[in-house]
PDB file of N, CA and C in Angstrom:
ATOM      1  N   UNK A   1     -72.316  27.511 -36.321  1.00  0.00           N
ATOM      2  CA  UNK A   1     -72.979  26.568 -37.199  1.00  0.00           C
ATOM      3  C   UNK A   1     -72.162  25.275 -37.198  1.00  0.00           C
ATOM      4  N   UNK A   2     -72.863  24.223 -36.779  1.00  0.00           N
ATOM      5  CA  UNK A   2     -72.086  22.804 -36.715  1.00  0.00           C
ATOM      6  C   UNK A   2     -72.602  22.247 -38.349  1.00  0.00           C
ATOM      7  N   UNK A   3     -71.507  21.255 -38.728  1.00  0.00           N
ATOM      8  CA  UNK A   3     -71.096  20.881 -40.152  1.00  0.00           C
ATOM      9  C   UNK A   3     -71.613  19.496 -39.377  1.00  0.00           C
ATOM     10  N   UNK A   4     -72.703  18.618 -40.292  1.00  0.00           N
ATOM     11  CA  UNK A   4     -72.816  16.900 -40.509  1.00  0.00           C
ATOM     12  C   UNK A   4     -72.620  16.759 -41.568  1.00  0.00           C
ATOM     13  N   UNK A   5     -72.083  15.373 -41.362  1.00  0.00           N
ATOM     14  CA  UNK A   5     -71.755  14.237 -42.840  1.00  0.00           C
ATOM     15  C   UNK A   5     -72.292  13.074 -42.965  1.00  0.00           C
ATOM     16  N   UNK A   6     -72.596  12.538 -43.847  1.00  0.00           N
ATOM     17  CA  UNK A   6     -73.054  11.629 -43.664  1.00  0.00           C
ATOM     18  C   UNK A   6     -71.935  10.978 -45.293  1.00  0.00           C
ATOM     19  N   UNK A   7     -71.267   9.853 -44.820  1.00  0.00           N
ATOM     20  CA  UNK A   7     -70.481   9.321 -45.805  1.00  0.00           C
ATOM     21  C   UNK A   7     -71.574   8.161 -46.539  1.00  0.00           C
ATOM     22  N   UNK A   8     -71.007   8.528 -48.481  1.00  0.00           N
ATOM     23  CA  UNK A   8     -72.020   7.436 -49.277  1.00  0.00           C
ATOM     24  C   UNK A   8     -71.039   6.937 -49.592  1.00  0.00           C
ATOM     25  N   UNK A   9     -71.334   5.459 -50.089  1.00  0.00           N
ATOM     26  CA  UNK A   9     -70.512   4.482 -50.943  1.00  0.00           C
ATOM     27  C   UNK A   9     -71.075   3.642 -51.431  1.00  0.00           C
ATOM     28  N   UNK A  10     -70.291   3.055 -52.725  1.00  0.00           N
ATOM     29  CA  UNK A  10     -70.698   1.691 -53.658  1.00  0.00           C
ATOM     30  C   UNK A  10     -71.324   0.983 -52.572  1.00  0.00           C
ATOM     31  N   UNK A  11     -72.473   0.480 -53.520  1.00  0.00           N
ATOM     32  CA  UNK A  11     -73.525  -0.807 -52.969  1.00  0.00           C
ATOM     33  C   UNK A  11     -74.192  -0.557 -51.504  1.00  0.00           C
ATOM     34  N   UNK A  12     -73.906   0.897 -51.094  1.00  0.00           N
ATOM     35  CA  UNK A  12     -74.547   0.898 -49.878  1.00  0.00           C
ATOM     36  C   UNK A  12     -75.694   0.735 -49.738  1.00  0.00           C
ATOM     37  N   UNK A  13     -76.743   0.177 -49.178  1.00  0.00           N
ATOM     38  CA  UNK A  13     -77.768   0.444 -48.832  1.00  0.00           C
ATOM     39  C   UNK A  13     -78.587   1.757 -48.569  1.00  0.00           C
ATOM     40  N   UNK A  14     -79.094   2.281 -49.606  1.00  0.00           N
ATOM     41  CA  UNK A  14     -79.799   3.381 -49.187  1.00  0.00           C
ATOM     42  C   UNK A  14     -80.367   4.452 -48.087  1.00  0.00           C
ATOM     43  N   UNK A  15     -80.635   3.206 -47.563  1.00  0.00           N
ATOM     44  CA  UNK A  15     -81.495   3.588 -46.019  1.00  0.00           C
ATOM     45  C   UNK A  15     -80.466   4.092 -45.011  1.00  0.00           C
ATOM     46  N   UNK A  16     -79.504   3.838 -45.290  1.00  0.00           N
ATOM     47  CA  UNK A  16     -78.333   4.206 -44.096  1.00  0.00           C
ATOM     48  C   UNK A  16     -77.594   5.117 -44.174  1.00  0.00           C
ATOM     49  N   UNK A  17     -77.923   5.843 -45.537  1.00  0.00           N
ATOM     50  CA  UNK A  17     -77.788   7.188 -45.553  1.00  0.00           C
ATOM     51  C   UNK A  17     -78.981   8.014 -45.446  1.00  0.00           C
ATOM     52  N   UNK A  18     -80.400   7.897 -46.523  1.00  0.00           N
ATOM     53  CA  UNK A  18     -81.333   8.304 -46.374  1.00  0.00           C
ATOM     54  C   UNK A  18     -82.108   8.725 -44.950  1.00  0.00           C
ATOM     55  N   UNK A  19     -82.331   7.414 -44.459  1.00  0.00           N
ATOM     56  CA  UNK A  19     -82.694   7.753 -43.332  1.00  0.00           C
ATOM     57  C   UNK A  19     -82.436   8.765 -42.165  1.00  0.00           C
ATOM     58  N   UNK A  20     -81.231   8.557 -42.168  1.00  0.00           N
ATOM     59  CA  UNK A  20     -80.313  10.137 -40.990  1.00  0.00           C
ATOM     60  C   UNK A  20     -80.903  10.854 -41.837  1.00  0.00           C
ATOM     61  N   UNK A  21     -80.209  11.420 -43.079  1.00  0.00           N
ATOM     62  CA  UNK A  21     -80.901  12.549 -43.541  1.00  0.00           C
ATOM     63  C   UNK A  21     -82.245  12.938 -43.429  1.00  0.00           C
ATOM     64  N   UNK A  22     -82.965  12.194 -43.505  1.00  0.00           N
ATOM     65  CA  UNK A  22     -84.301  12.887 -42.888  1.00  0.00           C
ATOM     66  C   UNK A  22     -84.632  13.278 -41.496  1.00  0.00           C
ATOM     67  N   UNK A  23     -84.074  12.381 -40.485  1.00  0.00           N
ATOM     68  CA  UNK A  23     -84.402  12.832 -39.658  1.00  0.00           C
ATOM     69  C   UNK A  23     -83.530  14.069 -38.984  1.00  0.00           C
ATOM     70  N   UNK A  24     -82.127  14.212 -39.686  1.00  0.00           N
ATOM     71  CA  UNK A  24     -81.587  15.375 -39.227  1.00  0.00           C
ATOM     72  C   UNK A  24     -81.641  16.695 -39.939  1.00  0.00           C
ATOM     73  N   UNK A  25     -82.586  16.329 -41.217  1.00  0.00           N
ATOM     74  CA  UNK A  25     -83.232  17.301 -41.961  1.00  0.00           C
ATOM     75  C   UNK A  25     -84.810  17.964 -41.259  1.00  0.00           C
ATOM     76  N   UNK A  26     -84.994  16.874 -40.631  1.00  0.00           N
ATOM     77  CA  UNK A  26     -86.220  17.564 -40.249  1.00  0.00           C
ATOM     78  C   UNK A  26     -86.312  18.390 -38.676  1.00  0.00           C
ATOM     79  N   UNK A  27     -85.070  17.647 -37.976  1.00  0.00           N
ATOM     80  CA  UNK A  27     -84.597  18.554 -36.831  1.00  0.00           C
ATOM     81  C   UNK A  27     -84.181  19.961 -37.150  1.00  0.00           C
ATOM     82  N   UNK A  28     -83.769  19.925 -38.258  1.00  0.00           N
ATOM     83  CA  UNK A  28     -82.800  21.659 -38.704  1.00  0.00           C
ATOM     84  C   UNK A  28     -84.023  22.315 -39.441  1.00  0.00           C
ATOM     85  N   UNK A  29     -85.019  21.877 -39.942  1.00  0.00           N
ATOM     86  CA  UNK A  29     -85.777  22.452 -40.754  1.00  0.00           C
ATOM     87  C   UNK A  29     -87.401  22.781 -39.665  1.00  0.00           C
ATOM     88  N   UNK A  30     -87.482  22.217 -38.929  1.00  0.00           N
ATOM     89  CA  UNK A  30     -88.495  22.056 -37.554  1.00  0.00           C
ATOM     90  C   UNK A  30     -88.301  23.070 -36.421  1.00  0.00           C
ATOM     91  N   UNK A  31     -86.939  22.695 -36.405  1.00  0.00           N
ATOM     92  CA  UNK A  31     -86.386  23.269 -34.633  1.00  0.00           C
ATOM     93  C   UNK A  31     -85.343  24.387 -34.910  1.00  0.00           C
ATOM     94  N   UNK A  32     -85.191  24.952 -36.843  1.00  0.00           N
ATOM     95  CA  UNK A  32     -84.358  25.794 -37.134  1.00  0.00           C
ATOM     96  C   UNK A  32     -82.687  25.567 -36.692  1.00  0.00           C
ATOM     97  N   UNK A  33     -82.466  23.971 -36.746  1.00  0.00           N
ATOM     98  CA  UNK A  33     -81.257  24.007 -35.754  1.00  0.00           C
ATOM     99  C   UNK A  33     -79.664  24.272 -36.787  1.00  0.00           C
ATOM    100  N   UNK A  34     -78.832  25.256 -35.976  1.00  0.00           N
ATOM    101  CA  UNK A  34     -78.116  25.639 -36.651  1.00  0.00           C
ATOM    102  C   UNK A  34     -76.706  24.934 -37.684  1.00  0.00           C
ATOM    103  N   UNK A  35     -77.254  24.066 -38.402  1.00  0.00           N
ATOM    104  CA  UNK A  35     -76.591  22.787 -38.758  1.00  0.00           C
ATOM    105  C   UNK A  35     -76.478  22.623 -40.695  1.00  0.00           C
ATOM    106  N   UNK A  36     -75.037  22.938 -41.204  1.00  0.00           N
ATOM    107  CA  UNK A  36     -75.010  22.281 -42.552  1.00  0.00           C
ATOM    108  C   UNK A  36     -74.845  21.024 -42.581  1.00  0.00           C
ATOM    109  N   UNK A  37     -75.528  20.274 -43.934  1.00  0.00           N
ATOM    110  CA  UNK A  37     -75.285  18.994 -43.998  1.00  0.00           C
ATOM    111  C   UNK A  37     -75.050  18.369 -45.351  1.00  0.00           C
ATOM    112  N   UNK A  38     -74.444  17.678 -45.288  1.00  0.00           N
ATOM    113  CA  UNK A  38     -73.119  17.110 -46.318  1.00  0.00           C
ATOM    114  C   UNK A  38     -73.548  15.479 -46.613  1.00  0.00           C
ATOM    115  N   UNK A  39     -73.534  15.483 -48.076  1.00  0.00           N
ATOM    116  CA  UNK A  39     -73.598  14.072 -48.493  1.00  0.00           C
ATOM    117  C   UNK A  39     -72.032  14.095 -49.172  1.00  0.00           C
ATOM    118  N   UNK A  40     -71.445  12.838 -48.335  1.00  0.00           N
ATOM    119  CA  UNK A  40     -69.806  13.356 -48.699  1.00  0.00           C
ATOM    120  C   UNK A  40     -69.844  11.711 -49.210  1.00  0.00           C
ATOM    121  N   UNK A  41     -69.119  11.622 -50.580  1.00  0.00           N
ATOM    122  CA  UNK A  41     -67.927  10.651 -50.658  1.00  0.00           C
ATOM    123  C   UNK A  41     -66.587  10.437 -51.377  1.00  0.00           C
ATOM    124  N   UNK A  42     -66.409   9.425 -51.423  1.00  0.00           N
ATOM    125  CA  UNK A  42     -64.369   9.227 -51.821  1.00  0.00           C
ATOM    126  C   UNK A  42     -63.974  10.590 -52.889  1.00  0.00           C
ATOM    127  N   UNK A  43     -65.111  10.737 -53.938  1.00  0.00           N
ATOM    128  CA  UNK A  43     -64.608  11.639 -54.966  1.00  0.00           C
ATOM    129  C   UNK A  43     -65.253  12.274 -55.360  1.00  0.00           C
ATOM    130  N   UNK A  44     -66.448  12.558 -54.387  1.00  0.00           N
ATOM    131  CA  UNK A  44     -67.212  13.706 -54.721  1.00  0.00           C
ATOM    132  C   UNK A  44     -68.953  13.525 -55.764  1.00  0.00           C
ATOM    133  N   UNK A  45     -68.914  12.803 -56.029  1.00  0.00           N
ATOM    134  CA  UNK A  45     -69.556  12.266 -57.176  1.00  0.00           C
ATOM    135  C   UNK A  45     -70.410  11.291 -57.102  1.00  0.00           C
ATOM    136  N   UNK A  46     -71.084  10.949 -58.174  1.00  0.00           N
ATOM    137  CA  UNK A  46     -72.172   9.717 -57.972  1.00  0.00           C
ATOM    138  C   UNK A  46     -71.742   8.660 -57.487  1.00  0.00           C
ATOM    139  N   UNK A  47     -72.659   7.814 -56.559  1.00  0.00           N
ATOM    140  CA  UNK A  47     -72.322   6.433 -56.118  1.00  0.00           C
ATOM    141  C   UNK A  47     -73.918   5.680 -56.454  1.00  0.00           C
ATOM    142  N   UNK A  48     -73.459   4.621 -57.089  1.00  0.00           N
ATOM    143  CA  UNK A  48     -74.799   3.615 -57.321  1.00  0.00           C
ATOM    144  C   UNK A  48     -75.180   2.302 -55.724  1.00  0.00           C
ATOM    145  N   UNK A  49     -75.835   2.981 -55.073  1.00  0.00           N
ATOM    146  CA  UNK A  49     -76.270   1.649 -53.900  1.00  0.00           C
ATOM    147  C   UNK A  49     -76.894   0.600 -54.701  1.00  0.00           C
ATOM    148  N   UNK A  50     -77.189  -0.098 -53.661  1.00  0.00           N
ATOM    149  CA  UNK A  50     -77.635  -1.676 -53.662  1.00  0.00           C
ATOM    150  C   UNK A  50     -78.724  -1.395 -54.476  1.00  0.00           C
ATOM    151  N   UNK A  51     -79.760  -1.772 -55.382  1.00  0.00           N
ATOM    152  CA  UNK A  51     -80.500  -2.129 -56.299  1.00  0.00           C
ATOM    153  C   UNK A  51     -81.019  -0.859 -56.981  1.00  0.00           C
ATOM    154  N   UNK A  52     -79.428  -0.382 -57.593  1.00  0.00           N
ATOM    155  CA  UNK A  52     -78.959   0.623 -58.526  1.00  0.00           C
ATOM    156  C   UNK A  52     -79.944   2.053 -58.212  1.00  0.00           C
ATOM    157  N   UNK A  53     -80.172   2.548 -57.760  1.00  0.00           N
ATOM    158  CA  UNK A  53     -80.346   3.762 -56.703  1.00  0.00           C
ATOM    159  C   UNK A  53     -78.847   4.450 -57.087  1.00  0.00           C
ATOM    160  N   UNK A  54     -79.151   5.795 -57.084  1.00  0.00           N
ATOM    161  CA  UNK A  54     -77.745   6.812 -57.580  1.00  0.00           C
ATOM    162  C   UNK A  54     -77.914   8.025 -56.917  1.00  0.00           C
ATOM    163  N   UNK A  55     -77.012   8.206 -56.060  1.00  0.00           N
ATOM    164  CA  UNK A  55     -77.032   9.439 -55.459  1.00  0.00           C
ATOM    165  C   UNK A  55     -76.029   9.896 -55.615  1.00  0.00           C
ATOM    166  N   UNK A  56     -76.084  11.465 -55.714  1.00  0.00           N
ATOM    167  CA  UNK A  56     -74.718  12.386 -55.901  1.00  0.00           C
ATOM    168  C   UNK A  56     -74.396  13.106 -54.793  1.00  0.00           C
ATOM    169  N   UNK A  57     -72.885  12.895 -54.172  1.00  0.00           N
ATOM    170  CA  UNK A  57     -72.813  13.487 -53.170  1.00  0.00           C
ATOM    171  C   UNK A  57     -72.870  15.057 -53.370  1.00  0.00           C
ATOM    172  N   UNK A  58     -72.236  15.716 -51.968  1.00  0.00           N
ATOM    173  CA  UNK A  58     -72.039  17.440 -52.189  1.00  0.00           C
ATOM    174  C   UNK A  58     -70.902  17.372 -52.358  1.00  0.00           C
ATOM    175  N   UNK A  59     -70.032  16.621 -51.714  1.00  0.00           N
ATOM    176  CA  UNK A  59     -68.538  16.793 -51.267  1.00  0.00           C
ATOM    177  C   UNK A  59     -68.030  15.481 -51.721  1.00  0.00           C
ATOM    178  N   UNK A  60     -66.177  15.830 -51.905  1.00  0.00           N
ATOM    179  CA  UNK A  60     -65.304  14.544 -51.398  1.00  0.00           C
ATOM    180  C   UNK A  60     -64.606  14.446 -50.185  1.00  0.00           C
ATOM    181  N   UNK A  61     -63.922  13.762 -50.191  1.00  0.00           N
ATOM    182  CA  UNK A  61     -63.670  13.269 -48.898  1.00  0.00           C
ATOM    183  C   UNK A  61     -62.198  14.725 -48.852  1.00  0.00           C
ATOM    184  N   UNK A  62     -61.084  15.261 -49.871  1.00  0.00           N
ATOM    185  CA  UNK A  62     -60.362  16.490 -49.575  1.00  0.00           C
ATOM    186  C   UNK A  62     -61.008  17.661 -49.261  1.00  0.00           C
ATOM    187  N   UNK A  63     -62.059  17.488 -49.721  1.00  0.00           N
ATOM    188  CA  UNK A  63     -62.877  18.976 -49.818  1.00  0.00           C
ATOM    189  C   UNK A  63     -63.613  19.216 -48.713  1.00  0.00           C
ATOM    190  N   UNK A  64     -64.247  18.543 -47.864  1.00  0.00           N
ATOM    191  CA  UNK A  64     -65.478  18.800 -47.044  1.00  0.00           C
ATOM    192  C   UNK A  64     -64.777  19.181 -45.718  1.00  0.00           C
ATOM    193  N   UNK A  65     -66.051  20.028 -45.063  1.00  0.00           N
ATOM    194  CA  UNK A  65     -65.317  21.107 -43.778  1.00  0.00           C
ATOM    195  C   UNK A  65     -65.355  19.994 -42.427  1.00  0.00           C
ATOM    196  N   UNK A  66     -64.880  20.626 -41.787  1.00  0.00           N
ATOM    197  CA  UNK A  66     -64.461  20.054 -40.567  1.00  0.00           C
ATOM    198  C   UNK A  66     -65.884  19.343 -39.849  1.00  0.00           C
ATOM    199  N   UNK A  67     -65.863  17.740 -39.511  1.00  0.00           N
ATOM    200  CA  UNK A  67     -66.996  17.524 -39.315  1.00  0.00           C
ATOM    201  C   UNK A  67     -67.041  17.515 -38.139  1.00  0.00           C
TER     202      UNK A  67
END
């Protein structure tokens, strides 16, 4: 089983996380591909993007498995 990440941060733009995630959500969920996936950042926790949008990661940046 291969581990993705996708790193969030302050003021990011949404789409540049969102986006991968879907489409590598829909490869693993389509094609069954053998893949966890990780919304990782600095401390684990909520980050507010660009026009206050709030997402909570899974992980921080000590904690998350080998990407």
């Amino acid at each position: 089983m291969e581990n993705l990440g996708i790193v969030i941060y302050e003021n990011m733009q949404p789409m540049d996380a969102m986006g991968p995630w879907e489409v590598l959500s829909l490869w693993k969920n389509t094609l069954k591909a053998p893949i966890n996936m990780y919304l990782i950042s600095e401390n684990g926790s909520y980050v507010q993007c660009a026009n206050d949008l709030i997402i909570k990661a899974h992980l921080d940046f000590n904690n998350s498995p080998q990407l």
